[in-house]
N, C-alpha and C. Protein backbone atom coordinates (compact mmCIF):
# COMPACT_ATOMS: atom_id res chain seq x y z
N UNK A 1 0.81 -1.19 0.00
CA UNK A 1 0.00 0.00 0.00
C UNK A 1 0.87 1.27 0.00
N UNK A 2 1.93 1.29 0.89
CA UNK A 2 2.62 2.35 0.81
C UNK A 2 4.37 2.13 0.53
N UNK A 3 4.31 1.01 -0.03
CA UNK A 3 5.34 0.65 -1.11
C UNK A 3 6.29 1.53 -1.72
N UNK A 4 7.85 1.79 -1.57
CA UNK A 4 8.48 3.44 -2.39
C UNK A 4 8.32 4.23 -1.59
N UNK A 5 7.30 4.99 -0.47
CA UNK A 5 6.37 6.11 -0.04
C UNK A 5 7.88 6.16 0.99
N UNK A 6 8.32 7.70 1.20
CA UNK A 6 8.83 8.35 2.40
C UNK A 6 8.00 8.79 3.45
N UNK A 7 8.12 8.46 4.81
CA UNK A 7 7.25 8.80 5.42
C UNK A 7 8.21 9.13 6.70
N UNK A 8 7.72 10.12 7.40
CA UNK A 8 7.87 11.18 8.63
C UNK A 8 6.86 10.88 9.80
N UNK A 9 7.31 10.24 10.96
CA UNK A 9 6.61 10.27 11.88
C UNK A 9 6.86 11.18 12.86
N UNK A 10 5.11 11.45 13.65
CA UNK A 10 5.11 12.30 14.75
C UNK A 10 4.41 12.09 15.79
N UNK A 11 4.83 11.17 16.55
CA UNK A 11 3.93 10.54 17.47
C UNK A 11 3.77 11.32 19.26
N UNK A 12 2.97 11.04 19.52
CA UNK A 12 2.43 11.79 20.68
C UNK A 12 2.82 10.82 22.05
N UNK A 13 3.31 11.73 22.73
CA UNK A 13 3.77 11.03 24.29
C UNK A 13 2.64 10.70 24.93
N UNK A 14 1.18 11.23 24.60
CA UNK A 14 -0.17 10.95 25.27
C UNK A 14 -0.76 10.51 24.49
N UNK A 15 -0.50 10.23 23.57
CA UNK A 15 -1.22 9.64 22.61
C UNK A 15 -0.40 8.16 21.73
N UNK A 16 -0.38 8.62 20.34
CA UNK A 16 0.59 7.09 20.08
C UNK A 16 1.68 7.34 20.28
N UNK A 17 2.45 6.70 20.66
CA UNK A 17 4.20 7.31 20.46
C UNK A 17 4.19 6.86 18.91
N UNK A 18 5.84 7.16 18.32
CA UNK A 18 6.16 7.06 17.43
C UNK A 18 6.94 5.98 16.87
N UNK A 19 7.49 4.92 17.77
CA UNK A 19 7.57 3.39 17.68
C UNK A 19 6.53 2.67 17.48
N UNK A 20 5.68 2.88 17.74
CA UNK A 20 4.04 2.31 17.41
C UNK A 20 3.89 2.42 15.69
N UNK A 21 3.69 3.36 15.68
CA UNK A 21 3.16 3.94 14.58
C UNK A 21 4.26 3.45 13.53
N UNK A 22 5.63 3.73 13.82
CA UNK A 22 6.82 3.25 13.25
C UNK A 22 6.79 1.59 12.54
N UNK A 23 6.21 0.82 13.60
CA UNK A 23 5.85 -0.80 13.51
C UNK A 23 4.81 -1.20 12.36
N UNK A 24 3.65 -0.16 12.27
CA UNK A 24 2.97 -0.43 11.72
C UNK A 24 2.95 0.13 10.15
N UNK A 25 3.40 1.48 10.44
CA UNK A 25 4.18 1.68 8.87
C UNK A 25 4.91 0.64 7.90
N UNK A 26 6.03 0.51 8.85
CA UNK A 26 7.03 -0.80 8.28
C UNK A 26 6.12 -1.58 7.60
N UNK A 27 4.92 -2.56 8.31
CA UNK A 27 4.48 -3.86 7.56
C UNK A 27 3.69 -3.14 6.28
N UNK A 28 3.26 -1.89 5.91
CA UNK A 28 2.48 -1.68 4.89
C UNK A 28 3.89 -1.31 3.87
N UNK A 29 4.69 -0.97 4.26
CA UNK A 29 6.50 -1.05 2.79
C UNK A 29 7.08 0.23 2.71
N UNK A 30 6.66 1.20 3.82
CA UNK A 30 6.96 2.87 3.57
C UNK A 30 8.49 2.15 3.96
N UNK A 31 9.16 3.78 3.79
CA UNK A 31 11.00 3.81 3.55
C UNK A 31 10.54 5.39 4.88
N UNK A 32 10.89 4.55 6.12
CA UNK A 32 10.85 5.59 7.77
C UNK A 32 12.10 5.92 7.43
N UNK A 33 12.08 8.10 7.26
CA UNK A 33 13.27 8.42 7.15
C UNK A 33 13.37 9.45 8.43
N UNK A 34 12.15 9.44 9.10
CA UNK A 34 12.38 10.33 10.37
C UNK A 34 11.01 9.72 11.19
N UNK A 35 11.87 9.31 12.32
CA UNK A 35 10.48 9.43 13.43
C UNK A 35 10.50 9.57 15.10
N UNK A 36 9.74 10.23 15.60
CA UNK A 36 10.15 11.13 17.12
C UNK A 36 8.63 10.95 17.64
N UNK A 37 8.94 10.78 18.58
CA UNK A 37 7.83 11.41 20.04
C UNK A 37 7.73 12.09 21.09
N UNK A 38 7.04 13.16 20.97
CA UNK A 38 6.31 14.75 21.43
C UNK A 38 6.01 14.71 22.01
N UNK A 39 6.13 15.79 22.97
CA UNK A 39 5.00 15.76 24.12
C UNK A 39 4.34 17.42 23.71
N UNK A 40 2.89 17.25 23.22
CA UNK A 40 2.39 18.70 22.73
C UNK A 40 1.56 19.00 23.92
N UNK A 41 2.15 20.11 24.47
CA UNK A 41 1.10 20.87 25.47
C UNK A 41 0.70 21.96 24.83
C-alpha cells in the first residue's frame, strides 16, 4: 500500500508514540526516514 512512499513520523507522548506507529508503517513497505515522540502541550 505504501510501497516506495517516504514517510515522517510524529507521534504523541499521550497519545501514540512514534515506535508504534513506526511498527505499523514498516508492515504496509513505507521507507521511515524520520520518526520522534512529542509531548504537545
Amino acid at each position: 500500500m505504501l510501497n516506495g512512499k517516504k514517510v515522517a513520523i510524529l507521534g504523541d507522548r499521550d497519545g501514540i508514540p512514534g515506535p508504534a506507529i513506526e511498527e505499523c508503517i514498516k508492515t504496509a513497505g513505507a521507507d521511515i526516514v524520520f520518526s520522534t515522540t512529542e509531548c504537545f502541550v
